[in-house]
N, C-alpha and C. Protein backbone atom coordinates (compact mmCIF):
# COMPACT_ATOMS: atom_id res chain seq x y z
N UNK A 1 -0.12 -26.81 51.88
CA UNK A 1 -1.22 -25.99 51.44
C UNK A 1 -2.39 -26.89 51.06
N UNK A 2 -3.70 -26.74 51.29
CA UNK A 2 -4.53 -27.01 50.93
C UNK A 2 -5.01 -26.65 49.87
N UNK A 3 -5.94 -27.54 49.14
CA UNK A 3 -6.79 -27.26 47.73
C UNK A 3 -7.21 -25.94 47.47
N UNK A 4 -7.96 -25.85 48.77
CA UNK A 4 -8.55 -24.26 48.26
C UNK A 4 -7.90 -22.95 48.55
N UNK A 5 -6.68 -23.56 49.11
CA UNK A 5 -5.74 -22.30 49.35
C UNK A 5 -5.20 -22.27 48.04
N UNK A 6 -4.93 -23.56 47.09
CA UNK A 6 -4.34 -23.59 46.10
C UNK A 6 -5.04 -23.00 44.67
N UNK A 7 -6.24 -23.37 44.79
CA UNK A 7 -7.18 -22.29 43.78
C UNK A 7 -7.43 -21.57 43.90
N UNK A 8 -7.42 -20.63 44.91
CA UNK A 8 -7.49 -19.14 45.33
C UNK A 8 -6.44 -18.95 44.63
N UNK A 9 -5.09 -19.20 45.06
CA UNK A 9 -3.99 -18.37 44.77
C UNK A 9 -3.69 -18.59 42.46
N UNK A 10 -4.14 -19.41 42.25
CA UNK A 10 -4.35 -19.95 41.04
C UNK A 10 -5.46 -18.92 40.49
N UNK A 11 -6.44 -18.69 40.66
CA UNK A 11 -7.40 -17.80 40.21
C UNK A 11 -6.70 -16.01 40.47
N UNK A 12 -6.14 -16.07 42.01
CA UNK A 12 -5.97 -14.51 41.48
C UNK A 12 -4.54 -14.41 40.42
N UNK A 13 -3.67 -14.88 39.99
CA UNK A 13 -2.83 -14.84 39.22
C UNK A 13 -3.53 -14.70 37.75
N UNK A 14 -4.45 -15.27 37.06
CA UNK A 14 -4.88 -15.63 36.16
C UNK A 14 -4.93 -14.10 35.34
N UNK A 15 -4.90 -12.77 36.02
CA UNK A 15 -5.48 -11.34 35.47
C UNK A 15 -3.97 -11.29 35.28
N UNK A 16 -3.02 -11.80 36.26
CA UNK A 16 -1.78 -10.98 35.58
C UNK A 16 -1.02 -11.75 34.47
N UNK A 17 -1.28 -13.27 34.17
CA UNK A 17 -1.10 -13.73 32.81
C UNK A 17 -1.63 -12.83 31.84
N UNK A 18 -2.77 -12.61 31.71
CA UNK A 18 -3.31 -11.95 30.74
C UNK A 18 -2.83 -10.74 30.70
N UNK A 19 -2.68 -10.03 31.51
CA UNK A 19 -1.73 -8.52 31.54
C UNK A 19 -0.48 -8.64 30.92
N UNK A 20 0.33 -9.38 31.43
CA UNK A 20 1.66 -10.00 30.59
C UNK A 20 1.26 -10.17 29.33
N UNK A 21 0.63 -10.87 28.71
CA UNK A 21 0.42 -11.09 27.28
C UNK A 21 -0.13 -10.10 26.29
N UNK A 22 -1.02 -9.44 26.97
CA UNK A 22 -1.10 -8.08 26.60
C UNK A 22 0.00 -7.02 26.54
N UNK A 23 0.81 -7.15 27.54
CA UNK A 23 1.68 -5.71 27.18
C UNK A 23 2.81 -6.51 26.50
N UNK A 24 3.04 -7.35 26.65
CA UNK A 24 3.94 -8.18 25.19
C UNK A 24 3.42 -7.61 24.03
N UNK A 25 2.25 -8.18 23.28
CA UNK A 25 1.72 -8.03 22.45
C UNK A 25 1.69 -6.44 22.03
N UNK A 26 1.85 -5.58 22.83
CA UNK A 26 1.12 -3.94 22.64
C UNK A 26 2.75 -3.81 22.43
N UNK A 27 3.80 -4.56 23.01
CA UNK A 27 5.14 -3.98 22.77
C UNK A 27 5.91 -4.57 21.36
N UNK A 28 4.92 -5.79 21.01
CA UNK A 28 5.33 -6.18 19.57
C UNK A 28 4.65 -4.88 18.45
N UNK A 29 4.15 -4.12 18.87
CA UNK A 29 3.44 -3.40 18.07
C UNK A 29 2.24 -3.53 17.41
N UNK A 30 1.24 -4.92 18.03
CA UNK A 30 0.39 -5.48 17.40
C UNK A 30 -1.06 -5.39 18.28
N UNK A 31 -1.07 -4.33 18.41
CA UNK A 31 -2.48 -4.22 19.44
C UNK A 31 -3.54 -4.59 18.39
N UNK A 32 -4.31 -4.43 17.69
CA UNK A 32 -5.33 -5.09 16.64
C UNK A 32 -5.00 -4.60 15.21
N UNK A 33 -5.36 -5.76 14.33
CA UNK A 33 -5.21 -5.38 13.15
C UNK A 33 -5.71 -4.44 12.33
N UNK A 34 -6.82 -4.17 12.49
CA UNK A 34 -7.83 -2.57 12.50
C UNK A 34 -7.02 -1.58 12.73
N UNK A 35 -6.62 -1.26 13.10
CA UNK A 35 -5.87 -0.08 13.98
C UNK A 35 -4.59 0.24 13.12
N UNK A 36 -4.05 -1.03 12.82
CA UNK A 36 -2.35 -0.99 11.55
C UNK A 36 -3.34 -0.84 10.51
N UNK A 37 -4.60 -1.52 10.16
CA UNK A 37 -4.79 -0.99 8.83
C UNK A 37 -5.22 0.62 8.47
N UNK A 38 -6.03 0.70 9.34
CA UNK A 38 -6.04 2.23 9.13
C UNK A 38 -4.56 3.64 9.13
N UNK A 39 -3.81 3.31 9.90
CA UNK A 39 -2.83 3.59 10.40
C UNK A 39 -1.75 3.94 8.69
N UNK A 40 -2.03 3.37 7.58
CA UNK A 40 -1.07 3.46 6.89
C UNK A 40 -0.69 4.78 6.09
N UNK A 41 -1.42 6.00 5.99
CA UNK A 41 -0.88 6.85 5.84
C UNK A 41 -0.04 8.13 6.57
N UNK A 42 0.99 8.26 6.46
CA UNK A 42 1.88 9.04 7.21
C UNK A 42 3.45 9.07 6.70
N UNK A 43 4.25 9.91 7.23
CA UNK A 43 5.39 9.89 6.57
C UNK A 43 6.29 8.90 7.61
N UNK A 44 7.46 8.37 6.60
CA UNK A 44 8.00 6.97 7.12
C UNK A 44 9.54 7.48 6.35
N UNK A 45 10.77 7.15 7.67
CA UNK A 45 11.86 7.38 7.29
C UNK A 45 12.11 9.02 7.67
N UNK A 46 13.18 10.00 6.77
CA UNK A 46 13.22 11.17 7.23
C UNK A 46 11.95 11.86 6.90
N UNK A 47 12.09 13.25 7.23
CA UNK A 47 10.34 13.77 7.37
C UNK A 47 10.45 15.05 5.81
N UNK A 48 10.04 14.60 4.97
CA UNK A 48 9.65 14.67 3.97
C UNK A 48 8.97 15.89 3.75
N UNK A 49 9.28 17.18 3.14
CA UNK A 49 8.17 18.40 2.85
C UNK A 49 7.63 18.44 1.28
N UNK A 50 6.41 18.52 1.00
CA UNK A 50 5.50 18.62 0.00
C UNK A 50 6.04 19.81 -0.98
N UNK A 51 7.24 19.70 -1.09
CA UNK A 51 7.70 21.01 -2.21
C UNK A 51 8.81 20.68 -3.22
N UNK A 52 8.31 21.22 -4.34
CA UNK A 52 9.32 21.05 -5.27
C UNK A 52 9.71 19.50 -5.65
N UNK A 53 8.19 18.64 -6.02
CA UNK A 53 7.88 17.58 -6.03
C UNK A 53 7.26 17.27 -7.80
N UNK A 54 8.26 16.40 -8.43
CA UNK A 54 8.03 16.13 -9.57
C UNK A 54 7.15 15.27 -10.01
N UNK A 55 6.48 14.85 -11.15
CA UNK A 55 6.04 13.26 -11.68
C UNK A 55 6.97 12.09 -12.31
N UNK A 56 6.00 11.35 -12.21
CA UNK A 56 7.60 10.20 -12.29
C UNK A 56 7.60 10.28 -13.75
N UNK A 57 6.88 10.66 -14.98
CA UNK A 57 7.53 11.15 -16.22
C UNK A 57 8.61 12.17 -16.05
N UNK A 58 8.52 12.90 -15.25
CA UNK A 58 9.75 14.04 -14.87
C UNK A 58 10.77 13.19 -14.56
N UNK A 59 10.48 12.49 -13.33
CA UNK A 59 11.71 12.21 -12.93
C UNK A 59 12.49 10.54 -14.07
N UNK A 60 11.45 9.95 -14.48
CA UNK A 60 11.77 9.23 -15.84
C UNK A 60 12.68 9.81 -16.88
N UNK A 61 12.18 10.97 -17.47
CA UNK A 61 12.71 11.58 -18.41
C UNK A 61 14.60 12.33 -18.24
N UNK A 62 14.24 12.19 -17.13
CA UNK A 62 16.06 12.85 -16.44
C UNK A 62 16.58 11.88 -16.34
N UNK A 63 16.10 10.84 -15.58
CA UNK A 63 16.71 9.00 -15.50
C UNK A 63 17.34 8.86 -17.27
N UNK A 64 16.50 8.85 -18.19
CA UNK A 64 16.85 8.33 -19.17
C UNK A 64 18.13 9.36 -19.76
N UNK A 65 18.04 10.31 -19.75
CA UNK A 65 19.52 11.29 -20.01
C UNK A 65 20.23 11.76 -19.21
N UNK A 66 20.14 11.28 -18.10
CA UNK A 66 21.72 11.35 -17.40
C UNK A 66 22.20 10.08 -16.60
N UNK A 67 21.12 9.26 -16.46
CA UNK A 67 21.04 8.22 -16.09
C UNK A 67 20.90 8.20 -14.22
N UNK A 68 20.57 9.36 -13.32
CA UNK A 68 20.78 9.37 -12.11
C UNK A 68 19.65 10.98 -12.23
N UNK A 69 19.01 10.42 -10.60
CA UNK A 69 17.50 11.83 -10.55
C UNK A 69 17.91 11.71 -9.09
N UNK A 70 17.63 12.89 -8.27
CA UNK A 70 17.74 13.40 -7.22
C UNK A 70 16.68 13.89 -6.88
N UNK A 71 16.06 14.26 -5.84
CA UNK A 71 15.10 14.80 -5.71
C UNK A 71 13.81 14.24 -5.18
N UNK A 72 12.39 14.88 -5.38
CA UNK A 72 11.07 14.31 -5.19
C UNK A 72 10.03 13.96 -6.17
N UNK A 73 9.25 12.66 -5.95
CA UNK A 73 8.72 12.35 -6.98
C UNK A 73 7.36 11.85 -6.46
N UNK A 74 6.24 12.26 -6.99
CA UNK A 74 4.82 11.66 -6.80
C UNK A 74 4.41 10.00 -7.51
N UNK A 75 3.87 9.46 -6.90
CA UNK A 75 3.60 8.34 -7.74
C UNK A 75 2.62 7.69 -6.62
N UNK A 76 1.88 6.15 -7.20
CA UNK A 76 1.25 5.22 -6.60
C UNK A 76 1.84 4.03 -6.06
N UNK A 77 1.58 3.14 -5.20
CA UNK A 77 2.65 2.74 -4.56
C UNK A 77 1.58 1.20 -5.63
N UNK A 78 2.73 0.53 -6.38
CA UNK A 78 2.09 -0.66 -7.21
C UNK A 78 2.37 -1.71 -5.99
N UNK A 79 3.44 -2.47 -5.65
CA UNK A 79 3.60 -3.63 -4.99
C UNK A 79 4.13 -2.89 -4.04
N UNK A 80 4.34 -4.17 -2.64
CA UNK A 80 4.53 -3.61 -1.61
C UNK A 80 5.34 -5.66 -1.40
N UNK A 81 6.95 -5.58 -0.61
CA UNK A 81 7.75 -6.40 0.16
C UNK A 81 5.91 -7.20 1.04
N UNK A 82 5.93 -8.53 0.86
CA UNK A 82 4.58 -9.25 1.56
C UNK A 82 5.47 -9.74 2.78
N UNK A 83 6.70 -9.67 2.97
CA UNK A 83 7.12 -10.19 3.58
C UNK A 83 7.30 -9.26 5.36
N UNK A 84 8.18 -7.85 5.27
CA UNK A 84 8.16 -6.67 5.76
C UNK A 84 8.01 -4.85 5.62
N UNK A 85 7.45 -5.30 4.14
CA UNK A 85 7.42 -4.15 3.27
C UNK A 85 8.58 -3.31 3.54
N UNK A 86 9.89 -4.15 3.16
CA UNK A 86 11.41 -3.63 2.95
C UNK A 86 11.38 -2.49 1.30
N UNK A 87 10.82 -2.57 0.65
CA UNK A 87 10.35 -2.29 -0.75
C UNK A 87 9.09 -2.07 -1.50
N UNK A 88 9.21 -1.55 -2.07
CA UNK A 88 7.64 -0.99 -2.81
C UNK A 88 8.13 -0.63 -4.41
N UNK A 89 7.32 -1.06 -5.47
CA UNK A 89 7.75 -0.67 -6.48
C UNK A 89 6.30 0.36 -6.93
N UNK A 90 6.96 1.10 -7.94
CA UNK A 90 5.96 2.20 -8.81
C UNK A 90 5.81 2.05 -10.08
N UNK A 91 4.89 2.22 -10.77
CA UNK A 91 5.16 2.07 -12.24
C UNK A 91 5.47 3.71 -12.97
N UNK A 92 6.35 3.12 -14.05
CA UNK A 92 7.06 3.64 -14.86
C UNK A 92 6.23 4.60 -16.48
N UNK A 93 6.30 5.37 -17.03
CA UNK A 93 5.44 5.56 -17.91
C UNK A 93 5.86 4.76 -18.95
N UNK A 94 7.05 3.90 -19.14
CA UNK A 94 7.26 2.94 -19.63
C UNK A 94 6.43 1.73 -19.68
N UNK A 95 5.79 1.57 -18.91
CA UNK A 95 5.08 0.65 -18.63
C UNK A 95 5.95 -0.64 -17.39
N UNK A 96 7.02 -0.01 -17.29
CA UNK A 96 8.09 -0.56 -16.58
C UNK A 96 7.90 -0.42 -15.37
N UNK A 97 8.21 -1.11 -13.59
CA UNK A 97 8.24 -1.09 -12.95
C UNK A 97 9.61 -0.36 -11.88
N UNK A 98 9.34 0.55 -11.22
CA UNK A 98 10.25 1.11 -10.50
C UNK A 98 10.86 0.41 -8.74
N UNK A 99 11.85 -0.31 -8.72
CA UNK A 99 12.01 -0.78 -7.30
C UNK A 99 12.28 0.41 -6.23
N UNK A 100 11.87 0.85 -5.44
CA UNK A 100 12.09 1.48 -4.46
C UNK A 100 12.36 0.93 -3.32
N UNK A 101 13.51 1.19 -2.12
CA UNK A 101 14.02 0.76 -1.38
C UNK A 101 14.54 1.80 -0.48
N UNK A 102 14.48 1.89 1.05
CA UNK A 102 15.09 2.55 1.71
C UNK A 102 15.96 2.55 2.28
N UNK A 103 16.74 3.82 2.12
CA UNK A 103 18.04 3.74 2.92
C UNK A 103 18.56 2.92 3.80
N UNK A 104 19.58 2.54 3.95
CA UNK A 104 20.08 1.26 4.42
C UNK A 104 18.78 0.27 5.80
N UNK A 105 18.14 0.22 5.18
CA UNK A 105 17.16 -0.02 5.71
C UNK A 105 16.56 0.36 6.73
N UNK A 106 16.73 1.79 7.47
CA UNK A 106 16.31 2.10 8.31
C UNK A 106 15.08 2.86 8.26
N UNK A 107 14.09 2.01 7.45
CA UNK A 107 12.75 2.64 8.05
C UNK A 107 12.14 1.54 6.83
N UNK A 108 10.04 0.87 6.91
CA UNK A 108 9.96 -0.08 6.00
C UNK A 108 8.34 0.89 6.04
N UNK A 109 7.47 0.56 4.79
CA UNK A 109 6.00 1.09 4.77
C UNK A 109 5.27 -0.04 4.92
N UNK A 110 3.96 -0.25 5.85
CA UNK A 110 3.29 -1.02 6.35
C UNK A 110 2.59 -2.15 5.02
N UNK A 111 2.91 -3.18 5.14
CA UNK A 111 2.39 -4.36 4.28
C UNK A 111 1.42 -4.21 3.60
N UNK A 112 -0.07 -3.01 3.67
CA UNK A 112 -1.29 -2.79 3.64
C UNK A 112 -1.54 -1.69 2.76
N UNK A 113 -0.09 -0.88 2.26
CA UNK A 113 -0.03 0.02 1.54
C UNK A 113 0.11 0.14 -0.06
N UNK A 114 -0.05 -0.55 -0.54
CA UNK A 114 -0.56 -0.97 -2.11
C UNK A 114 -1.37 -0.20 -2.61
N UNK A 115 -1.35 0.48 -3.55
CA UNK A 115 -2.37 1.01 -3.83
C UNK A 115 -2.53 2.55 -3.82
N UNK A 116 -1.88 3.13 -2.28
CA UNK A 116 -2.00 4.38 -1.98
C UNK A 116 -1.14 5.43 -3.08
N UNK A 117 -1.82 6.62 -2.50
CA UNK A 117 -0.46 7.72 -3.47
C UNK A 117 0.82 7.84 -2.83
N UNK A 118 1.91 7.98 -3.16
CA UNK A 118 2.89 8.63 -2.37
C UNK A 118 3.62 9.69 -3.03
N UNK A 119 4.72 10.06 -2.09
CA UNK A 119 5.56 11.38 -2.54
C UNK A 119 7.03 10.61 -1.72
N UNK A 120 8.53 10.18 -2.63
CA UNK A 120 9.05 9.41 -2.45
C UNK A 120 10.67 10.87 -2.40
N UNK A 121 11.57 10.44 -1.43
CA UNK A 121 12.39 11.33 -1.92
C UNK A 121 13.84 10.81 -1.65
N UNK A 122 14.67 10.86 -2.47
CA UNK A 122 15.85 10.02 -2.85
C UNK A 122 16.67 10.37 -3.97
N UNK A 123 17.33 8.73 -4.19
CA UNK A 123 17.92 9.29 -5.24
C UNK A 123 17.68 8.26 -6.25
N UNK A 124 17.56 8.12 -7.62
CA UNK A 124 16.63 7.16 -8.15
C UNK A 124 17.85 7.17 -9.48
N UNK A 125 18.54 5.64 -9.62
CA UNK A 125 19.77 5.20 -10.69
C UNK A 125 18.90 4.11 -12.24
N UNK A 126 19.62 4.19 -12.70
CA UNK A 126 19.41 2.98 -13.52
C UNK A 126 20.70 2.14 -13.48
N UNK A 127 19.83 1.04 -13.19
CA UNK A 127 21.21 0.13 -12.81
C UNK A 127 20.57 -1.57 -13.54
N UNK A 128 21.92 -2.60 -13.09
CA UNK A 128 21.85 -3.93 -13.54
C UNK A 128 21.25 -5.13 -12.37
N UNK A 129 20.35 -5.90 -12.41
CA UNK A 129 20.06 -5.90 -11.43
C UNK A 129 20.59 -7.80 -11.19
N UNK A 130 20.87 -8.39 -10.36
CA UNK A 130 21.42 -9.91 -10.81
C UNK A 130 20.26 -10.40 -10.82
N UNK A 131 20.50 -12.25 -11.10
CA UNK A 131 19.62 -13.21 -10.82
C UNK A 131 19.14 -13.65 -9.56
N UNK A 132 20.27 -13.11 -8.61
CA UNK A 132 19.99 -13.91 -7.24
C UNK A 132 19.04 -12.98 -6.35
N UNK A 133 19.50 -11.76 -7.23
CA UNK A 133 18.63 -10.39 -6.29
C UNK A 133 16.90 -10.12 -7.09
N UNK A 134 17.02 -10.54 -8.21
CA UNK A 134 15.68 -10.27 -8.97
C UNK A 134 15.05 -11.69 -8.51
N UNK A 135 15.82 -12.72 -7.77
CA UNK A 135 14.93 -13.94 -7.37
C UNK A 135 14.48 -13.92 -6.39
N UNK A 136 15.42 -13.14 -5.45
CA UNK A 136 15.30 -12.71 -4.13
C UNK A 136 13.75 -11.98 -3.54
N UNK A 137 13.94 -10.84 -4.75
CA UNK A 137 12.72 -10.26 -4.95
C UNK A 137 11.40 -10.59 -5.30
N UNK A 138 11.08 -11.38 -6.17
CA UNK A 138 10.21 -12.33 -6.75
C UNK A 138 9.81 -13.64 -5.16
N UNK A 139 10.74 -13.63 -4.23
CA UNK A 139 10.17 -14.94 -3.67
C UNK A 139 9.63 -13.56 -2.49
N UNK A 140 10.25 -12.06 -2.20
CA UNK A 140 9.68 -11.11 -1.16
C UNK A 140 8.01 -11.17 -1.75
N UNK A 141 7.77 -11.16 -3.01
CA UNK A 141 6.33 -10.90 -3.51
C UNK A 141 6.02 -11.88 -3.60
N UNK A 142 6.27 -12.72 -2.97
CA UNK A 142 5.41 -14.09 -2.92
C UNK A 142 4.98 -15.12 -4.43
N UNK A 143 5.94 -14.57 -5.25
CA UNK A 143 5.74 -15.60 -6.68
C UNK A 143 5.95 -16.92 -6.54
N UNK A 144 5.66 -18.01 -7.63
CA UNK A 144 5.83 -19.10 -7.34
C UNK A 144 6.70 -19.82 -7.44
N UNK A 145 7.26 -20.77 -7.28
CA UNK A 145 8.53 -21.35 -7.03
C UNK A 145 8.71 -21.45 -8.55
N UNK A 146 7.97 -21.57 -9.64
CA UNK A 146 8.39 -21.80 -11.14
C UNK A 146 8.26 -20.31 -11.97
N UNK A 147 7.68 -19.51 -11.11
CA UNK A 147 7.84 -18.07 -11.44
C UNK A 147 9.43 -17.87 -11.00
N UNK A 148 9.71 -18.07 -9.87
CA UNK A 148 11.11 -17.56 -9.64
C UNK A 148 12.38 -18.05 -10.61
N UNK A 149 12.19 -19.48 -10.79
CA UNK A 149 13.21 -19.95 -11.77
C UNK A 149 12.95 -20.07 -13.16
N UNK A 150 12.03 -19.27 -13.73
CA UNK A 150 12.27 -18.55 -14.89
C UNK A 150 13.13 -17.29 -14.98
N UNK A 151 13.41 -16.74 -13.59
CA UNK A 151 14.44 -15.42 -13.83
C UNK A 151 16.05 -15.82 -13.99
N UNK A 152 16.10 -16.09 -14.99
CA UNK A 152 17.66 -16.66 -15.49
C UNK A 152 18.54 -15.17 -15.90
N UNK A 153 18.33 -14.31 -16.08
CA UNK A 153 19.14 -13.51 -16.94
C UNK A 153 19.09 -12.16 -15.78
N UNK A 154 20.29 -11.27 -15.73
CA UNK A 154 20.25 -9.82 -15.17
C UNK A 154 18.90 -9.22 -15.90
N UNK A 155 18.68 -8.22 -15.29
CA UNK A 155 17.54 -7.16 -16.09
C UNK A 155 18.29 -5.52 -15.78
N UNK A 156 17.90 -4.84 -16.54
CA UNK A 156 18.49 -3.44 -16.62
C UNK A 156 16.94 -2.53 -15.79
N UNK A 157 17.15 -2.01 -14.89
CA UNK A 157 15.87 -1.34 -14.23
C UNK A 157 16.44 -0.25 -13.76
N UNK A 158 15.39 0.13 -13.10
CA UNK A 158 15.71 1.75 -12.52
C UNK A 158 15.22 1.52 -11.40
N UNK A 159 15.32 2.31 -10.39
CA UNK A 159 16.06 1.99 -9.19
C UNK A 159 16.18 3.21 -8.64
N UNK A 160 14.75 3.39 -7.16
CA UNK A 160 15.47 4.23 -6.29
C UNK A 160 15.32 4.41 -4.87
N UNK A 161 16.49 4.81 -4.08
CA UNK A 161 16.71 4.47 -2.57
C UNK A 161 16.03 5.48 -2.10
N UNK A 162 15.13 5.72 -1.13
CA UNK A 162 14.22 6.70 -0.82
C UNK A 162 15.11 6.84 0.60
N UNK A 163 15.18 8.17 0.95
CA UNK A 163 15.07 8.62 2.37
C UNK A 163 14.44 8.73 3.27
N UNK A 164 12.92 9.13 2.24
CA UNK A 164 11.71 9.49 3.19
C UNK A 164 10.58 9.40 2.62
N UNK A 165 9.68 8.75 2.65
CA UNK A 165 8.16 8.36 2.06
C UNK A 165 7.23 9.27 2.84
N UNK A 166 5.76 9.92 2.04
CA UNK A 166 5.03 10.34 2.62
C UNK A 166 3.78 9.80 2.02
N UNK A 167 3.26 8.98 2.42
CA UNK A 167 1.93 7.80 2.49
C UNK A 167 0.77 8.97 2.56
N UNK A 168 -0.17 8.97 1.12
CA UNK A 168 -1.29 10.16 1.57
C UNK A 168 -2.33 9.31 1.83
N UNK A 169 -3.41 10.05 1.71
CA UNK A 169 -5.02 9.08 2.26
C UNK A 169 -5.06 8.78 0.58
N UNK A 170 -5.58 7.27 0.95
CA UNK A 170 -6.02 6.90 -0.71
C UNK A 170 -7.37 7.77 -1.26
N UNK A 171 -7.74 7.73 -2.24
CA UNK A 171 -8.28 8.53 -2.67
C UNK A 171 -9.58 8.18 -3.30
């Protein structure tokens, strides 16, 4: 083959590299970042209906006397997993922080969602939580390596596994 047979055939290939990399990319789920950010309200996990939906003093106040809440609960989404947003915590009228986590992990809320309202539905415990899992957590939120090894001791928290999140428009 000659040179210019060889850059011909070199130039027309060049559209289908780029086609390849593109539909890679569109199949990683990452067509532009614009697009995921806007994208973050919607329901995530099972599909969630707007009824018979408590406040998290409601659902607080049942936590603390029976120690286990069922049901639906409104709240703001405080932190969000930086890593895959596996987790999201809420605050507590305690002033306490709520871990939320989904069902065996089959479904996560987009990294970008901080902030928003939600409507969470599960089942929400008070439980013990270890050192290796409250460190675990602390390095998902990106704390610092001397933030993490100050967590020496269990902590007693509350705790709940969501089925189904419904992400509203922030407000």
């Amino acid at each position: 083959m000659n040179m210019k047979k060889i850059l011909i055939l070199a130039l027309a290939l060049v559209p289908f590299m780029f086609a390849c990399n593109k539909s890679e990319t569109q199949q990683a789920g990452i067509e532009n970042v614009e697009e995921t950010v806007v994208k973050v309200p919607g329901n995530y996990g099972a599909e969630v209906e707007e009824i018979e939906v408590l406040s998290i003093a409601q659902m607080y106040n049942e936590l603390k006397d029976s120690g286990e809440f069922e049901g639906k609960v409104v709240g703001q989404i405080k932190e969000v997993c930086s890593k895959k947003g596996c987790w999201m915590t809420l605050d507590l009228p305690s002033g306490e922080s709520m871990r939320v986590t989904f069902k065996d992990y089959g479904f996560f809320v987009p990294l970008t969602s901080q902030g928003y309202p939600v409507i969470i539905e599960g089942i929400a415990t008070k439980t013990v939580t270890d050192v290796a899992t409250l460190r675990h957590y602390a390095e998902d939120a990106g704390k610092s390596k001397e933030d993490i090894e100050e967590i020496t001791a269990p902590k007693e928290e509350y705790a709940f596994e969501a089925v189904g999140v419904i992400i509203k428009e922030n407000a």
